[in-house]
C-alpha atoms as a PDB file:
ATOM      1  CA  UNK A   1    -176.013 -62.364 -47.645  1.00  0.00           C
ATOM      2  CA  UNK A   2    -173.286 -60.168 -46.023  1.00  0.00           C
ATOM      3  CA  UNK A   3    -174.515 -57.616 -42.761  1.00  0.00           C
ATOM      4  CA  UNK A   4    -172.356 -55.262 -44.429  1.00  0.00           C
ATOM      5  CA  UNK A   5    -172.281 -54.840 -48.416  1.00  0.00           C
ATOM      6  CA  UNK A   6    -168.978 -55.075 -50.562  1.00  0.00           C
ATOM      7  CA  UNK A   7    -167.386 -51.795 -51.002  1.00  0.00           C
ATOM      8  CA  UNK A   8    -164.134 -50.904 -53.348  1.00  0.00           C
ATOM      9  CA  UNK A   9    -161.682 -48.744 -52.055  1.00  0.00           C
ATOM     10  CA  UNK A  10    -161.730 -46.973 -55.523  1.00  0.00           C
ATOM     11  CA  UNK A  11    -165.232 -45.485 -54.406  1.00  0.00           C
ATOM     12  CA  UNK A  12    -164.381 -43.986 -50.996  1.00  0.00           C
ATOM     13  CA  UNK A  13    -163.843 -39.970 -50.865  1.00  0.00           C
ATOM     14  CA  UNK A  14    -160.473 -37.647 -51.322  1.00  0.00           C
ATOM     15  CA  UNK A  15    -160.703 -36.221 -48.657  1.00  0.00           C
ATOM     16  CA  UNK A  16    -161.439 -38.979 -46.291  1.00  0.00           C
ATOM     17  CA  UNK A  17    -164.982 -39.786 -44.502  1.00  0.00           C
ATOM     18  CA  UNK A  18    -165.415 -40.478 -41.087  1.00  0.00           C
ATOM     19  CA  UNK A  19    -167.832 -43.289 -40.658  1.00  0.00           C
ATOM     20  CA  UNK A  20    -169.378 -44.956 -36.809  1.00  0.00           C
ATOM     21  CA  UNK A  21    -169.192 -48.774 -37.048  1.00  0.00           C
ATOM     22  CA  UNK A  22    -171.029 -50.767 -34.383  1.00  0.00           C
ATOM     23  CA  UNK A  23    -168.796 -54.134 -35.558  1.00  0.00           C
ATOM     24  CA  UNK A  24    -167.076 -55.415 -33.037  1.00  0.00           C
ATOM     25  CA  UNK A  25    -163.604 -54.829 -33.247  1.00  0.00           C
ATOM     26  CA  UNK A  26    -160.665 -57.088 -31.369  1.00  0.00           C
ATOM     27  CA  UNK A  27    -157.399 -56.249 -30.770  1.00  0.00           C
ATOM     28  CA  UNK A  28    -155.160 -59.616 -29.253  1.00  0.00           C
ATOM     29  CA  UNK A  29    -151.923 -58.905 -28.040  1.00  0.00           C
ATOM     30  CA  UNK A  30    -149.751 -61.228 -26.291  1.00  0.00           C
ATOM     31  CA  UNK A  31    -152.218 -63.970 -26.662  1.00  0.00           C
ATOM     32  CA  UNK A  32    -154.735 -61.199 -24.211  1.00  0.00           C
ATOM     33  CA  UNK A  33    -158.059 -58.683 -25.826  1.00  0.00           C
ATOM     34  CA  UNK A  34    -156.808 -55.768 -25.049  1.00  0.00           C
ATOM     35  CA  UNK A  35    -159.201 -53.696 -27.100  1.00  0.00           C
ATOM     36  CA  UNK A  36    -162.768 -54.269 -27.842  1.00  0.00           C
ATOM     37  CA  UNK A  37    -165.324 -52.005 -28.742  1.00  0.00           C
ATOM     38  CA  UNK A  38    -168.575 -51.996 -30.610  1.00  0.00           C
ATOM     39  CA  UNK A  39    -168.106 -47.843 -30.652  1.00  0.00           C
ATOM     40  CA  UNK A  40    -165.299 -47.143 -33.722  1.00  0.00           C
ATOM     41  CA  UNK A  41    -164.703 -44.776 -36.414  1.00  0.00           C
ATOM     42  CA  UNK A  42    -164.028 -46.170 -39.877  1.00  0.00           C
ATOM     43  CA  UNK A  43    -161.489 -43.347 -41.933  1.00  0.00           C
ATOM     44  CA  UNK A  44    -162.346 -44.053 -45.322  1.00  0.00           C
ATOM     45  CA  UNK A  45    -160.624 -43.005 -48.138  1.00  0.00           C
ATOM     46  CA  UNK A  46    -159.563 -43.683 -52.255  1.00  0.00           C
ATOM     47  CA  UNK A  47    -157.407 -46.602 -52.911  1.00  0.00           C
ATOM     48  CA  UNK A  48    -157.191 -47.169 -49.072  1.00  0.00           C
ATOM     49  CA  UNK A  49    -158.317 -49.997 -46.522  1.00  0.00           C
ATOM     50  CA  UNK A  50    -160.438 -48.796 -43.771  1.00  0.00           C
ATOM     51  CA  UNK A  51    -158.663 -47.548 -40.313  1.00  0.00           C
ATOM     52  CA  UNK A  52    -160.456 -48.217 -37.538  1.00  0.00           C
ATOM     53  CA  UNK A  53    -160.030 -45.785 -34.559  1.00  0.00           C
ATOM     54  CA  UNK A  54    -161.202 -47.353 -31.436  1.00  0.00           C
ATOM     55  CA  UNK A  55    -162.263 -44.852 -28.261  1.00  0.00           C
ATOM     56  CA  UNK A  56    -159.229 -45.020 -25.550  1.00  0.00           C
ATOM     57  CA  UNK A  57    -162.061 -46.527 -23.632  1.00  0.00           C
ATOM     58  CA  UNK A  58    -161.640 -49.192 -25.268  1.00  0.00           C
ATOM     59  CA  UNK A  59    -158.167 -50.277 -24.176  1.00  0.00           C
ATOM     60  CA  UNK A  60    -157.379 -52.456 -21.202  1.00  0.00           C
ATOM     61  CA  UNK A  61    -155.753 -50.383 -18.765  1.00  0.00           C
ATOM     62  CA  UNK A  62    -152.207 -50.027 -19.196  1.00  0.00           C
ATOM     63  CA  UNK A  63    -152.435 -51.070 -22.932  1.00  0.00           C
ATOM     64  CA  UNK A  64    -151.398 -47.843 -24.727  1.00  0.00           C
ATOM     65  CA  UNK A  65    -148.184 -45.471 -23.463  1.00  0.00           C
ATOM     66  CA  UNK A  66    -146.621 -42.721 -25.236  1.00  0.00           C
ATOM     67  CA  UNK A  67    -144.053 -43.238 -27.734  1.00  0.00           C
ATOM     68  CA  UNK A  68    -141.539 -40.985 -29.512  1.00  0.00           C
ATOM     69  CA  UNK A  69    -142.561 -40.003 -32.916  1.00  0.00           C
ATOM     70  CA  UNK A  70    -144.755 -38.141 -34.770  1.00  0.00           C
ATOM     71  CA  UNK A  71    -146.325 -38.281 -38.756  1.00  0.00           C
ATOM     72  CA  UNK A  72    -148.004 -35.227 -40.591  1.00  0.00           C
ATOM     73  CA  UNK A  73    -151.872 -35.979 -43.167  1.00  0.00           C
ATOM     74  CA  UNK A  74    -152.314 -33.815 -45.148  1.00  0.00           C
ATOM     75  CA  UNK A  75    -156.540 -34.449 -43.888  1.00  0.00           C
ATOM     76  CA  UNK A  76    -156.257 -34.830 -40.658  1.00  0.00           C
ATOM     77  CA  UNK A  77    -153.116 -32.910 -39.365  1.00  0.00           C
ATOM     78  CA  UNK A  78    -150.261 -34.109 -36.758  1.00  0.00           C
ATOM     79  CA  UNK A  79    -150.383 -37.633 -35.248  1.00  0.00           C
ATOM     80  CA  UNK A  80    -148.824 -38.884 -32.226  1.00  0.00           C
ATOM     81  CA  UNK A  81    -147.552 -42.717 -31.527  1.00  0.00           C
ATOM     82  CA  UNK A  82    -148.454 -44.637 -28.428  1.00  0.00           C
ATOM     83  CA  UNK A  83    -146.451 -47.529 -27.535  1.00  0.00           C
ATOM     84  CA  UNK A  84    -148.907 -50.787 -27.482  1.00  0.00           C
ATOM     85  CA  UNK A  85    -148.916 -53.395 -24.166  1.00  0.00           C
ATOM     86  CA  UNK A  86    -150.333 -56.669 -23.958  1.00  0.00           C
ATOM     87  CA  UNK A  87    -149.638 -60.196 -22.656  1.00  0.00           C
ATOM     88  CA  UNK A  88    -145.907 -59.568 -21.496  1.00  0.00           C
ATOM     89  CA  UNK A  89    -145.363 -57.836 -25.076  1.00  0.00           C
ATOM     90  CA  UNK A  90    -144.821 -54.224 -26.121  1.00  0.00           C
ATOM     91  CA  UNK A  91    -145.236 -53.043 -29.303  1.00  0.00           C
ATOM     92  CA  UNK A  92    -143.627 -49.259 -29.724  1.00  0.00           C
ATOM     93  CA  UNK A  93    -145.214 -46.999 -31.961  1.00  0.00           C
ATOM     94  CA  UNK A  94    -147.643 -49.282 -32.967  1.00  0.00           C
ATOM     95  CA  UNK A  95    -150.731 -47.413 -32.321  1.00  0.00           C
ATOM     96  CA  UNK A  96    -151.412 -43.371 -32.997  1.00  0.00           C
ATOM     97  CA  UNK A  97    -153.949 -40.689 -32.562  1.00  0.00           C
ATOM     98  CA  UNK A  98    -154.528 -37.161 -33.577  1.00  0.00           C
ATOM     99  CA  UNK A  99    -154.729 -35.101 -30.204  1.00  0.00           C
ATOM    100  CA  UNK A 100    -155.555 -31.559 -32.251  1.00  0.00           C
ATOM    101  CA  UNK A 101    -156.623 -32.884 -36.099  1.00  0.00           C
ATOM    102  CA  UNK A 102    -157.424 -30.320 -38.441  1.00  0.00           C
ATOM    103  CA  UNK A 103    -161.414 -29.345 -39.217  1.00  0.00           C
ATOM    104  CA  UNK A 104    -163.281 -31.778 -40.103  1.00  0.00           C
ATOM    105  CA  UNK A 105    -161.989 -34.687 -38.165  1.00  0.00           C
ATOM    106  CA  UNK A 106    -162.567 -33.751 -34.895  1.00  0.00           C
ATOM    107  CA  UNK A 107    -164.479 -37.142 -34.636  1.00  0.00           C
ATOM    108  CA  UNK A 108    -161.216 -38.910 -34.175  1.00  0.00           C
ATOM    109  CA  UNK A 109    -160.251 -36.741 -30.704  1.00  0.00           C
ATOM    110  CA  UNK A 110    -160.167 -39.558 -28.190  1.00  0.00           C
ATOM    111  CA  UNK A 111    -159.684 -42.134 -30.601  1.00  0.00           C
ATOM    112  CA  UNK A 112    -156.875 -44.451 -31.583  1.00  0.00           C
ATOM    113  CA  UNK A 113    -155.315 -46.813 -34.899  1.00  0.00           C
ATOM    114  CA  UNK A 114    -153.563 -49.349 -34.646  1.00  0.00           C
ATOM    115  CA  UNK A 115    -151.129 -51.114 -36.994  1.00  0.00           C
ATOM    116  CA  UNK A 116    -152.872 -54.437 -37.202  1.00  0.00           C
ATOM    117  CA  UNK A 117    -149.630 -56.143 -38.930  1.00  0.00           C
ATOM    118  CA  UNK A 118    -148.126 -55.354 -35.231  1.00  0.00           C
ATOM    119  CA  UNK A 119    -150.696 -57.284 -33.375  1.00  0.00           C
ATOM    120  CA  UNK A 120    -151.055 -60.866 -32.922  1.00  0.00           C
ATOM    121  CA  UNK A 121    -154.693 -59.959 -34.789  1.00  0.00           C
ATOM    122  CA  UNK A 122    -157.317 -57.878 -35.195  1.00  0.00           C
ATOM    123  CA  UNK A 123    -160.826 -58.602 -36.077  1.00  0.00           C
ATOM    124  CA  UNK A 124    -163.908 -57.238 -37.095  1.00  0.00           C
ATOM    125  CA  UNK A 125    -167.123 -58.810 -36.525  1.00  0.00           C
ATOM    126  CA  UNK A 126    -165.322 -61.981 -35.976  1.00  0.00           C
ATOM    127  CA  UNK A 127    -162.605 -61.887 -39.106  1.00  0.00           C
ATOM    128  CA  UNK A 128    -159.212 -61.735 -38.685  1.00  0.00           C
ATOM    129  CA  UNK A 129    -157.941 -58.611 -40.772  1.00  0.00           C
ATOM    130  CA  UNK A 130    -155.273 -58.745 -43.418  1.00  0.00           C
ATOM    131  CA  UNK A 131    -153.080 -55.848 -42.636  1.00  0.00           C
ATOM    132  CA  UNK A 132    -152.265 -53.309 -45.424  1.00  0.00           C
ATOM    133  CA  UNK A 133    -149.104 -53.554 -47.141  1.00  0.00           C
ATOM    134  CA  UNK A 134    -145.947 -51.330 -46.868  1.00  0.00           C
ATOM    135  CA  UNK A 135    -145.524 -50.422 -43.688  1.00  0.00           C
ATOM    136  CA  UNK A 136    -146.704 -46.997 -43.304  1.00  0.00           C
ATOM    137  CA  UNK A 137    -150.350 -47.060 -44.004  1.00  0.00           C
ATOM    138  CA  UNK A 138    -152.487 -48.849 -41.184  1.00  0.00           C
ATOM    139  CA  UNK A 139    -155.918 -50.423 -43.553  1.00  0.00           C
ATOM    140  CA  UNK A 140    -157.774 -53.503 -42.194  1.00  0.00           C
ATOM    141  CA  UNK A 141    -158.533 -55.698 -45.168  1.00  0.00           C
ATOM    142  CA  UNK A 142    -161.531 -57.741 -44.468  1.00  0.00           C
ATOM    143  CA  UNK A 143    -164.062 -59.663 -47.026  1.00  0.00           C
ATOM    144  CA  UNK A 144    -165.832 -56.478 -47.208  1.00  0.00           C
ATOM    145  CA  UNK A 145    -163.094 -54.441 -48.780  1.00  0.00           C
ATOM    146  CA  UNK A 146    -161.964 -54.777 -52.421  1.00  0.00           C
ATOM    147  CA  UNK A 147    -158.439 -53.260 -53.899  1.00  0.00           C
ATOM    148  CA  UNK A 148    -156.729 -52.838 -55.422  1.00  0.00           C
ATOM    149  CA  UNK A 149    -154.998 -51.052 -52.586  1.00  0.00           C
ATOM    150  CA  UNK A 150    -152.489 -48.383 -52.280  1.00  0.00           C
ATOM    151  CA  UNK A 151    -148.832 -49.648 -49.776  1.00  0.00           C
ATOM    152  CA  UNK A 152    -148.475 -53.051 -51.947  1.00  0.00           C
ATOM    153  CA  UNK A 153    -144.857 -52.314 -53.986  1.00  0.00           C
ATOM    154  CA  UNK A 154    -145.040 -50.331 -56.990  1.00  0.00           C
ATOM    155  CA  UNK A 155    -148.000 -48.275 -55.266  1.00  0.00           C
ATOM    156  CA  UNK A 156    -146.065 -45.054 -54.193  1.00  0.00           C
ATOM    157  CA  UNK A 157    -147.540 -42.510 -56.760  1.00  0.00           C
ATOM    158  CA  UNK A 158    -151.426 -43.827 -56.759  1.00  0.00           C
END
């Protein structure tokens, strides 16, 4: 039986819920860890993949930089991009944070996502994560997430 039960996307919250998640999470980069952290936040929200926000902490020094570029959510407010280092390899914009979100996700100051279709991998509790389609969005599809899930083509309206 599963640590963690099954969940559907289709039942998490609009807004989104900010979750702790003692998994371990792995980020490989360059063929080197440069993130791991029993210590995340899961975002949570309908028709979407968790994000996992792992403390800066968490990072290997050197590992995140800033990059140009910024995104507006509608939830949690303006987000800034980091540039993302590892094993000889830099990944810009890969990575962001919210350094002033909006109430009620306050949680996530000191925190930071990553796109885990830009890493090598990413893993949770010891399985890899299928990145979230499209581009944009930045879910980690495990076995304990079901979809249907918003970023695959033909999504755009859900």
């Amino acid at each position: 039986m599963p640590e963690h039960p099954v969940e559907s996307v289709w039942d998490y919250p609009r807004p989104p819920r900010v979750e702790p998640s003692d998994e371990l999470v792995r980020v490989v980069l360059g063929g080197e860890v440069i993130a791991e952290t029993r210590s995340s936040l899961r975002v949570l929200e309908t028709s979407h993949p968790p994000t996992y926000y792992l403390p800066r902490e968490a990072f290997v020094p050197g590992a995140l930089e800033r990059a140009n570029g910024a995104s507006m959510c509608e939830w949690k407010g303006r987000a800034a991009y980091l540039t993302v280092a590892g094993g000889g390899r830099a990944e810009e914009g890969a990575a962001w944070h919210y350094p002033l979100p909006l109430p009620g996700f306050e949680a996530l100051v000191g925190h930071v996502a990553i796109y885990p279709a830009r890493m090598d991998r990413c893993e949770v509790d010891g399985e890899v994560v299928r990145p979230q389609e499209g581009g944009f969005y930045g879910g980690w599809i495990t076995s304990r997430v079901q979809g249907p899930f918003k970023g695959a083509p033909g999504t755009r309206g859900w």
